[in-house]
PDB file of N, CA and C in Angstrom:
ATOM      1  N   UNK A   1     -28.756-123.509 -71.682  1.00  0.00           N
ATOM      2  CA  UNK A   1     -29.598-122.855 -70.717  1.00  0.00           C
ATOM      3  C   UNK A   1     -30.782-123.779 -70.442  1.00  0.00           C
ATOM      4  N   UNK A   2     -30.707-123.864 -69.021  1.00  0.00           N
ATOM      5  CA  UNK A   2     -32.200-124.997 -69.071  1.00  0.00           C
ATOM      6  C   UNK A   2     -32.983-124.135 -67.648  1.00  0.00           C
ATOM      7  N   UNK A   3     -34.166-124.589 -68.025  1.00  0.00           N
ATOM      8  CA  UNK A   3     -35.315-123.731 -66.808  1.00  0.00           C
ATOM      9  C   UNK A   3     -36.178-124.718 -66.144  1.00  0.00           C
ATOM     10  N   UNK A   4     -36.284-125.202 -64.947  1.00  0.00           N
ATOM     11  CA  UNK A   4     -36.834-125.929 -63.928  1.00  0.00           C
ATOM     12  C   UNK A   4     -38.029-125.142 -63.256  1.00  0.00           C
ATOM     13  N   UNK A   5     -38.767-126.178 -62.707  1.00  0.00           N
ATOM     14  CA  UNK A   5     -39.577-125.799 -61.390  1.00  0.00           C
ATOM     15  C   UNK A   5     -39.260-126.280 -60.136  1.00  0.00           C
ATOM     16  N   UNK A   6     -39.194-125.644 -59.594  1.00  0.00           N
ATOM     17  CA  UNK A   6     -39.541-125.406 -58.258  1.00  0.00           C
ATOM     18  C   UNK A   6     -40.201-124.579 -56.760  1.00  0.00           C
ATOM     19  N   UNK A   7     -40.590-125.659 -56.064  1.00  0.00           N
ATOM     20  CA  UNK A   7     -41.595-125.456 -54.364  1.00  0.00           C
ATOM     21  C   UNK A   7     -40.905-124.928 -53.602  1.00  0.00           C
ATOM     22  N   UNK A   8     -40.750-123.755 -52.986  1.00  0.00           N
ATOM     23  CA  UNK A   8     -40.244-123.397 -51.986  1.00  0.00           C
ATOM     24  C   UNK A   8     -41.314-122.872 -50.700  1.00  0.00           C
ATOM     25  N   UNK A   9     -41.625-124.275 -50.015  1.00  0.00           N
ATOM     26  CA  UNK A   9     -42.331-124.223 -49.097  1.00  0.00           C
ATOM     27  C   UNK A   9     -41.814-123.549 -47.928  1.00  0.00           C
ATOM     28  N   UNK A  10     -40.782-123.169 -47.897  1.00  0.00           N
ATOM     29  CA  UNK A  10     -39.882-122.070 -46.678  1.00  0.00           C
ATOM     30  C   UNK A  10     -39.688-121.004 -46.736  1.00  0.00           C
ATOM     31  N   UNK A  11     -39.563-120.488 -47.995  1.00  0.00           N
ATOM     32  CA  UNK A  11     -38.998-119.093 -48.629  1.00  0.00           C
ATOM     33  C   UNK A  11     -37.276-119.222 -48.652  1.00  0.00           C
ATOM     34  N   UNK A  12     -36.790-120.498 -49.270  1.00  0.00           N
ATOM     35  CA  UNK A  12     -35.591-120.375 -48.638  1.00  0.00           C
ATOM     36  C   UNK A  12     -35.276-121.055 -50.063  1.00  0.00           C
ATOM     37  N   UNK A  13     -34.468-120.717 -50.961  1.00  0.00           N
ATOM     38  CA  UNK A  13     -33.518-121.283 -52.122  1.00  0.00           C
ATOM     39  C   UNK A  13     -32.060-120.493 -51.943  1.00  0.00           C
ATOM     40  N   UNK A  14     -31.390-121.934 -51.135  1.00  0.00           N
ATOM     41  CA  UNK A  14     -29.987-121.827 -51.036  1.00  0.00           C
ATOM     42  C   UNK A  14     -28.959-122.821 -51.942  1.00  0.00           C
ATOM     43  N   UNK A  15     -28.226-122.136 -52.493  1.00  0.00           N
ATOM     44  CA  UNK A  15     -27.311-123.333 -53.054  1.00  0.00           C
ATOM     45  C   UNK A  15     -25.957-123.093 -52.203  1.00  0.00           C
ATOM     46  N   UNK A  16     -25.341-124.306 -52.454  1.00  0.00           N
ATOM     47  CA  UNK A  16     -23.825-124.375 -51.898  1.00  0.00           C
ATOM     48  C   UNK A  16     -23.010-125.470 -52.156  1.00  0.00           C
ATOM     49  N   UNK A  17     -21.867-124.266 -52.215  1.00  0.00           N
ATOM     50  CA  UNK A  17     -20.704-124.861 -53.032  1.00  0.00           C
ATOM     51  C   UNK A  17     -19.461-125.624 -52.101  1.00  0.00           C
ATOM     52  N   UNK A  18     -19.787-126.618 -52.481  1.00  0.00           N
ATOM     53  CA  UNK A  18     -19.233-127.986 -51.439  1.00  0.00           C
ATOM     54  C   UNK A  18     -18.066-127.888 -51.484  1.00  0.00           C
ATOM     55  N   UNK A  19     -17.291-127.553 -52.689  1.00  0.00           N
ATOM     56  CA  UNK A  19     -15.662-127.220 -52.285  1.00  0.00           C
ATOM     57  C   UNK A  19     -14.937-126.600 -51.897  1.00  0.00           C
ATOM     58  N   UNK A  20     -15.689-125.397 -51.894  1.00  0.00           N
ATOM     59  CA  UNK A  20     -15.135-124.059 -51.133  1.00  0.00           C
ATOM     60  C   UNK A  20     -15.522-124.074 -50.125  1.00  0.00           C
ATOM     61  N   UNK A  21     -17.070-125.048 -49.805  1.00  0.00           N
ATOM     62  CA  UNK A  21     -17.877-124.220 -48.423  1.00  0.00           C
ATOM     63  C   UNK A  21     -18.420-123.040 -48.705  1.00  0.00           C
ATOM     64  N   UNK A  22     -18.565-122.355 -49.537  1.00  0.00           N
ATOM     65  CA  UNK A  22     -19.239-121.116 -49.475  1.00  0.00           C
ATOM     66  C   UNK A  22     -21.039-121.322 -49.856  1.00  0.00           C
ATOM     67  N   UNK A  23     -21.525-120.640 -49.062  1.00  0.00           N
ATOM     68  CA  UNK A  23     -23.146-120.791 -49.430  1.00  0.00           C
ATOM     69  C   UNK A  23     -23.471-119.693 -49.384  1.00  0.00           C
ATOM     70  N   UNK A  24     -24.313-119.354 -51.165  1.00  0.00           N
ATOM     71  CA  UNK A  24     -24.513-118.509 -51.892  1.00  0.00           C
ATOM     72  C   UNK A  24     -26.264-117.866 -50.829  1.00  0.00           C
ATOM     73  N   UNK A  25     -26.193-116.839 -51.724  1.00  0.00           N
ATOM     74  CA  UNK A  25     -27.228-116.052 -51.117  1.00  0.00           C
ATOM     75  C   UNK A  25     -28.663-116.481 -51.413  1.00  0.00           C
ATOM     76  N   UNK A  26     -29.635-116.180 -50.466  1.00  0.00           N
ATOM     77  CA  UNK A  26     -31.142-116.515 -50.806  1.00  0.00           C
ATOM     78  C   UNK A  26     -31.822-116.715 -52.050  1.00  0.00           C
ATOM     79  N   UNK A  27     -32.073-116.944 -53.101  1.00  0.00           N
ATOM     80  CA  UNK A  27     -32.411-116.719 -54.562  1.00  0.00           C
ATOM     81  C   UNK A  27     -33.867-116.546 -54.424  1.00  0.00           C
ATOM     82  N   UNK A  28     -34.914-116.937 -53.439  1.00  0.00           N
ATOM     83  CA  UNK A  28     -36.320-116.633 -52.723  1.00  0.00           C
ATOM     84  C   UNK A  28     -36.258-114.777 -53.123  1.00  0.00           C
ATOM     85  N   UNK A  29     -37.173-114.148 -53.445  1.00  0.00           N
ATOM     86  CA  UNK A  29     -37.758-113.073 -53.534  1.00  0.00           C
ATOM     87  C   UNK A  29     -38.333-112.515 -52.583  1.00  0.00           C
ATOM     88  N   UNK A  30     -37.208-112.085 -51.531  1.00  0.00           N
ATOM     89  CA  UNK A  30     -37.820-111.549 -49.899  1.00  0.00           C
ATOM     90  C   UNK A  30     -38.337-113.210 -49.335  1.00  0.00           C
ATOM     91  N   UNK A  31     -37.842-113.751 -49.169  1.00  0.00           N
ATOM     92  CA  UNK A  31     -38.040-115.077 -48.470  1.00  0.00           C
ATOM     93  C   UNK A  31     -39.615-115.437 -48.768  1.00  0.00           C
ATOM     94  N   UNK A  32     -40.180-114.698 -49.809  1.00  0.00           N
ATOM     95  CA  UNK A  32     -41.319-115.553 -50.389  1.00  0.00           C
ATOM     96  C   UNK A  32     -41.756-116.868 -50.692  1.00  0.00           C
ATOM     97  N   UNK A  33     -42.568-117.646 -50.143  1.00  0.00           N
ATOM     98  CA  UNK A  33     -42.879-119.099 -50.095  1.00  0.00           C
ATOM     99  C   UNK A  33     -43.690-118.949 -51.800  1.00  0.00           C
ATOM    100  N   UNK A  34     -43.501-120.360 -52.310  1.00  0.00           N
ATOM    101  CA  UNK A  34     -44.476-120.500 -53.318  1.00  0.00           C
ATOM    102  C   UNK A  34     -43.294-121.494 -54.781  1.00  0.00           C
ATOM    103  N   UNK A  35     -44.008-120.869 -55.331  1.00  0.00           N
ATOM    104  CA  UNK A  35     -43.741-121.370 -57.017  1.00  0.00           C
ATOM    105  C   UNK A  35     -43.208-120.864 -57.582  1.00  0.00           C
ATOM    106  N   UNK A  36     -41.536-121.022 -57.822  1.00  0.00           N
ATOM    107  CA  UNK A  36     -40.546-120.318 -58.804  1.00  0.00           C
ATOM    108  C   UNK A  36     -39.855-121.616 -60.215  1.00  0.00           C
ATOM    109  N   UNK A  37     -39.720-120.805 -60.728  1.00  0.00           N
ATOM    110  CA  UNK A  37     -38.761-121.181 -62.023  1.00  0.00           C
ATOM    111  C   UNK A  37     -36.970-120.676 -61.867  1.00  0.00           C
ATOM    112  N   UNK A  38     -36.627-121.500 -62.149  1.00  0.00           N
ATOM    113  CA  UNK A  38     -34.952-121.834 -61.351  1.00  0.00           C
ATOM    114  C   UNK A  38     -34.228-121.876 -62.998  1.00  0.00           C
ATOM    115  N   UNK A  39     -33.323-120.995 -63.437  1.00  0.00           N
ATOM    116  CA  UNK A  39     -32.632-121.157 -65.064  1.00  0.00           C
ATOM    117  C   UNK A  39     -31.556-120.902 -64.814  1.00  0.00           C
ATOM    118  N   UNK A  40     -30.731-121.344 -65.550  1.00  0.00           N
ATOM    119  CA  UNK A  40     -29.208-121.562 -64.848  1.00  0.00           C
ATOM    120  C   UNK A  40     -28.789-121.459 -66.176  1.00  0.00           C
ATOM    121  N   UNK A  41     -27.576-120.622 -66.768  1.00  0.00           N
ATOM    122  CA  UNK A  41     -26.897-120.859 -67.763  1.00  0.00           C
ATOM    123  C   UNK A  41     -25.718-121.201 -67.545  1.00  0.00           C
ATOM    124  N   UNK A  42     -24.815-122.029 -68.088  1.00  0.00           N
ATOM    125  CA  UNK A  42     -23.644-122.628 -67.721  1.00  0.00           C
ATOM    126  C   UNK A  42     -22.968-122.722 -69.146  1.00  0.00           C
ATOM    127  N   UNK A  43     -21.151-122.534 -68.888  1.00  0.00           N
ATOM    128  CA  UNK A  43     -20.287-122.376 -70.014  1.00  0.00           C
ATOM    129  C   UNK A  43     -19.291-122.613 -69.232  1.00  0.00           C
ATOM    130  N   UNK A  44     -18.305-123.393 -70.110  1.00  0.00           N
ATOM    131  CA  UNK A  44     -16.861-123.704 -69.592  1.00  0.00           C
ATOM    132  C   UNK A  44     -15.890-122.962 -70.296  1.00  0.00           C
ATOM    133  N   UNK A  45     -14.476-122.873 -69.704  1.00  0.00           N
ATOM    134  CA  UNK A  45     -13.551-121.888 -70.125  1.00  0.00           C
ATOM    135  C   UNK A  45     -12.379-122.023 -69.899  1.00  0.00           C
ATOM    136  N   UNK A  46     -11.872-122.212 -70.802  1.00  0.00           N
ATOM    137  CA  UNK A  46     -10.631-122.983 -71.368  1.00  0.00           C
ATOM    138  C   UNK A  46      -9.491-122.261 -70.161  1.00  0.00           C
ATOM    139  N   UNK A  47      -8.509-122.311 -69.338  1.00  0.00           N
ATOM    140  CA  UNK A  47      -7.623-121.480 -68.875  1.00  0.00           C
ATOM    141  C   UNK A  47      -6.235-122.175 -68.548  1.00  0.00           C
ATOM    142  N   UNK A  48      -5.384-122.234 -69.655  1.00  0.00           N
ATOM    143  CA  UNK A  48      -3.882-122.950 -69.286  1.00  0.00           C
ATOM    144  C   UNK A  48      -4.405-124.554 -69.384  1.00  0.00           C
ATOM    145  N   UNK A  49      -5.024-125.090 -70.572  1.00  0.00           N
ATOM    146  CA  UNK A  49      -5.289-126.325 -70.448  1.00  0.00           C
ATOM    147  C   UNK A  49      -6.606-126.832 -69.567  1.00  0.00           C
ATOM    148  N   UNK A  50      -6.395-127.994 -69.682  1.00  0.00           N
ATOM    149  CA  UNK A  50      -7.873-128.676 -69.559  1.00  0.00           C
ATOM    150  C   UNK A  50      -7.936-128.753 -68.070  1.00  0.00           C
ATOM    151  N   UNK A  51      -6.593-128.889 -67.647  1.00  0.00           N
ATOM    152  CA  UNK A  51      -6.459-129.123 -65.665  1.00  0.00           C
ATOM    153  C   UNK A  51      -6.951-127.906 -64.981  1.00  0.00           C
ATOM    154  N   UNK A  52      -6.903-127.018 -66.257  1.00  0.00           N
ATOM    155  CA  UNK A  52      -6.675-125.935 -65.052  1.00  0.00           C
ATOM    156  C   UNK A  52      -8.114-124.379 -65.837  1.00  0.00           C
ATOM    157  N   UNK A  53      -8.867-125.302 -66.833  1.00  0.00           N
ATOM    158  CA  UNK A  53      -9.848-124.787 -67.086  1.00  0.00           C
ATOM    159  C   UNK A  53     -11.363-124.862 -65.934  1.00  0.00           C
ATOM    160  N   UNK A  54     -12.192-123.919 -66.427  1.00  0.00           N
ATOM    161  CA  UNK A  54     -13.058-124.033 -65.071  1.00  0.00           C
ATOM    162  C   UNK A  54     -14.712-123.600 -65.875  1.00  0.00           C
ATOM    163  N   UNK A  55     -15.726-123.564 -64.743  1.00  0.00           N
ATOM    164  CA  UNK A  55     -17.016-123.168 -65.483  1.00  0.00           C
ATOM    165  C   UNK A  55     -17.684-121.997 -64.742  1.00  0.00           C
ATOM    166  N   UNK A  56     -18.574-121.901 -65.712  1.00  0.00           N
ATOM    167  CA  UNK A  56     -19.153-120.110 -64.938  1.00  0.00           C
ATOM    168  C   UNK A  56     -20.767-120.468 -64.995  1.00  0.00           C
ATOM    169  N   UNK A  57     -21.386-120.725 -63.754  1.00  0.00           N
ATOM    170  CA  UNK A  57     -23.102-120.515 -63.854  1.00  0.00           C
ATOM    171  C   UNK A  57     -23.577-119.305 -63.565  1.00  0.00           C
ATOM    172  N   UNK A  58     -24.634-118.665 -64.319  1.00  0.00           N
ATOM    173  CA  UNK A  58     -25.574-118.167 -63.484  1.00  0.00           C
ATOM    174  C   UNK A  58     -26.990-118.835 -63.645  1.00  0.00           C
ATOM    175  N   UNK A  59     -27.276-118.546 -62.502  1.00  0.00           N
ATOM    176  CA  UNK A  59     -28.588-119.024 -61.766  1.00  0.00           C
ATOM    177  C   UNK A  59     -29.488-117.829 -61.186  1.00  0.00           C
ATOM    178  N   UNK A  60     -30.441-117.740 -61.726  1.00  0.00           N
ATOM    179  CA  UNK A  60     -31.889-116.866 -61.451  1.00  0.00           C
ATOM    180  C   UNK A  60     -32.619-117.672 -61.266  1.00  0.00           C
ATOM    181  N   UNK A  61     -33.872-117.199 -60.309  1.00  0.00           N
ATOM    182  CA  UNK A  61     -34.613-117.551 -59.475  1.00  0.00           C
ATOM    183  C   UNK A  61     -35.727-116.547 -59.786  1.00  0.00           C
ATOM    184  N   UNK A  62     -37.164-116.798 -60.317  1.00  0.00           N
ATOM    185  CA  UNK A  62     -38.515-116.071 -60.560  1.00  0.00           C
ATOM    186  C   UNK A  62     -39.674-116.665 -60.288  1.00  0.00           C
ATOM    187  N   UNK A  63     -40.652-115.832 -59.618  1.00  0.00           N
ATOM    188  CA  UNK A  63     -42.180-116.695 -59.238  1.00  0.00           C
ATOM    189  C   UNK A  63     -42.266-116.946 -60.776  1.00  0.00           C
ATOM    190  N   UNK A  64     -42.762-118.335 -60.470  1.00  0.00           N
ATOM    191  CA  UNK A  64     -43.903-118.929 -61.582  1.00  0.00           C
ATOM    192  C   UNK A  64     -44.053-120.431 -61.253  1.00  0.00           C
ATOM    193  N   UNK A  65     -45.225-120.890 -62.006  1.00  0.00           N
ATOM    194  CA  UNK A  65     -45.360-122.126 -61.762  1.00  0.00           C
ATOM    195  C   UNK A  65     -45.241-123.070 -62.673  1.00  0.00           C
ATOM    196  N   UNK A  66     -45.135-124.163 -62.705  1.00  0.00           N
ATOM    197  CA  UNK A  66     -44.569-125.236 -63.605  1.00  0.00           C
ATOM    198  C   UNK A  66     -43.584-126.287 -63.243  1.00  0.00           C
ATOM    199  N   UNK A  67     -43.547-127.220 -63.737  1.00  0.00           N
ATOM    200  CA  UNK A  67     -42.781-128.699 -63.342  1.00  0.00           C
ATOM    201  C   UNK A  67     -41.847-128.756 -63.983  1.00  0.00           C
ATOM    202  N   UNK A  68     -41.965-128.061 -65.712  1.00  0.00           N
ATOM    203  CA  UNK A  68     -41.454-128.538 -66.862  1.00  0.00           C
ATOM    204  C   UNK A  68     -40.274-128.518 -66.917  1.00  0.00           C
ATOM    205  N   UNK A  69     -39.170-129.569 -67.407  1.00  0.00           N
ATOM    206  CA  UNK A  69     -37.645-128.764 -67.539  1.00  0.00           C
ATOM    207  C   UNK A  69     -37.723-128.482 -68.818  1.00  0.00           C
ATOM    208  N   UNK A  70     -37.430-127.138 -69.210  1.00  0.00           N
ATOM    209  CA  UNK A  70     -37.608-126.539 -70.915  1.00  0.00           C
ATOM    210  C   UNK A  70     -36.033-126.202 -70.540  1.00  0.00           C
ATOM    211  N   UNK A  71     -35.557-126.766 -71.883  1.00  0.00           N
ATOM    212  CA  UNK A  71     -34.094-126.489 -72.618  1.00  0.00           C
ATOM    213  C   UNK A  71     -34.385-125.344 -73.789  1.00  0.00           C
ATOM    214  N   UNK A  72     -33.346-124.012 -73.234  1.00  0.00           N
ATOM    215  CA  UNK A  72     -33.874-122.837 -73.734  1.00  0.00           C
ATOM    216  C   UNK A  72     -32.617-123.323 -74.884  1.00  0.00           C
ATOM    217  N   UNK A  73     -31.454-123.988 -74.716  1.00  0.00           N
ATOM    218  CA  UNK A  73     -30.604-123.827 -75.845  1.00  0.00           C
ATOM    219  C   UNK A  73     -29.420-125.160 -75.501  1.00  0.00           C
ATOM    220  N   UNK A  74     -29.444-125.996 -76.160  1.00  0.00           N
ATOM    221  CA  UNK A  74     -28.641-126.970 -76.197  1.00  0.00           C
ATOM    222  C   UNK A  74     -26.965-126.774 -76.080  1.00  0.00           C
ATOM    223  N   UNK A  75     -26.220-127.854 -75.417  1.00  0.00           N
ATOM    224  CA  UNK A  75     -25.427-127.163 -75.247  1.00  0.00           C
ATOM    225  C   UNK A  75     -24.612-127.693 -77.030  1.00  0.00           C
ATOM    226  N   UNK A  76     -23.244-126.686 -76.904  1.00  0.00           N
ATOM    227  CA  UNK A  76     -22.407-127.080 -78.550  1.00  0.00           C
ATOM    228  C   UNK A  76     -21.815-127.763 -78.548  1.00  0.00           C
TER     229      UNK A  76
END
């Protein structure tokens, strides 16, 4: 689990997923401009072998301010 900063001088935090094309929803708090903290937990998962295993993020999005990247938990 790791936690970032970031400026959202637009009110706009979009991510998107380049292989599908699909682009995920606003993560901005009512298209609020300002200073959020961005934490993403990520895990992979074994399914029929290594070809055909895959990964699962989630990603939250909260006002606050800070630069820091803090590693809430290393990965195993």
């Amino acid at each position: 689990m790791v936690e970032v900063g970031y400026y959202s001088p637009g009110g706009q935090i979009v991510l998107y997923d380049s292989l599908s094309g699909t682009e995920l929803p606003n993560l901005a708090l009512n298209g609020r401009k300002g200073h959020y903290r961005i934490r993403v937990h990520h895990a992979w998962f074994p399914w029929k072998g290594e070809a055909q295993s895959g990964q699962r993020l989630l990603i939250m999005a909260y006002p606050g301010k800070g630069n820091k990247e803090i590693v809430h938990r290393n990965r195993k």
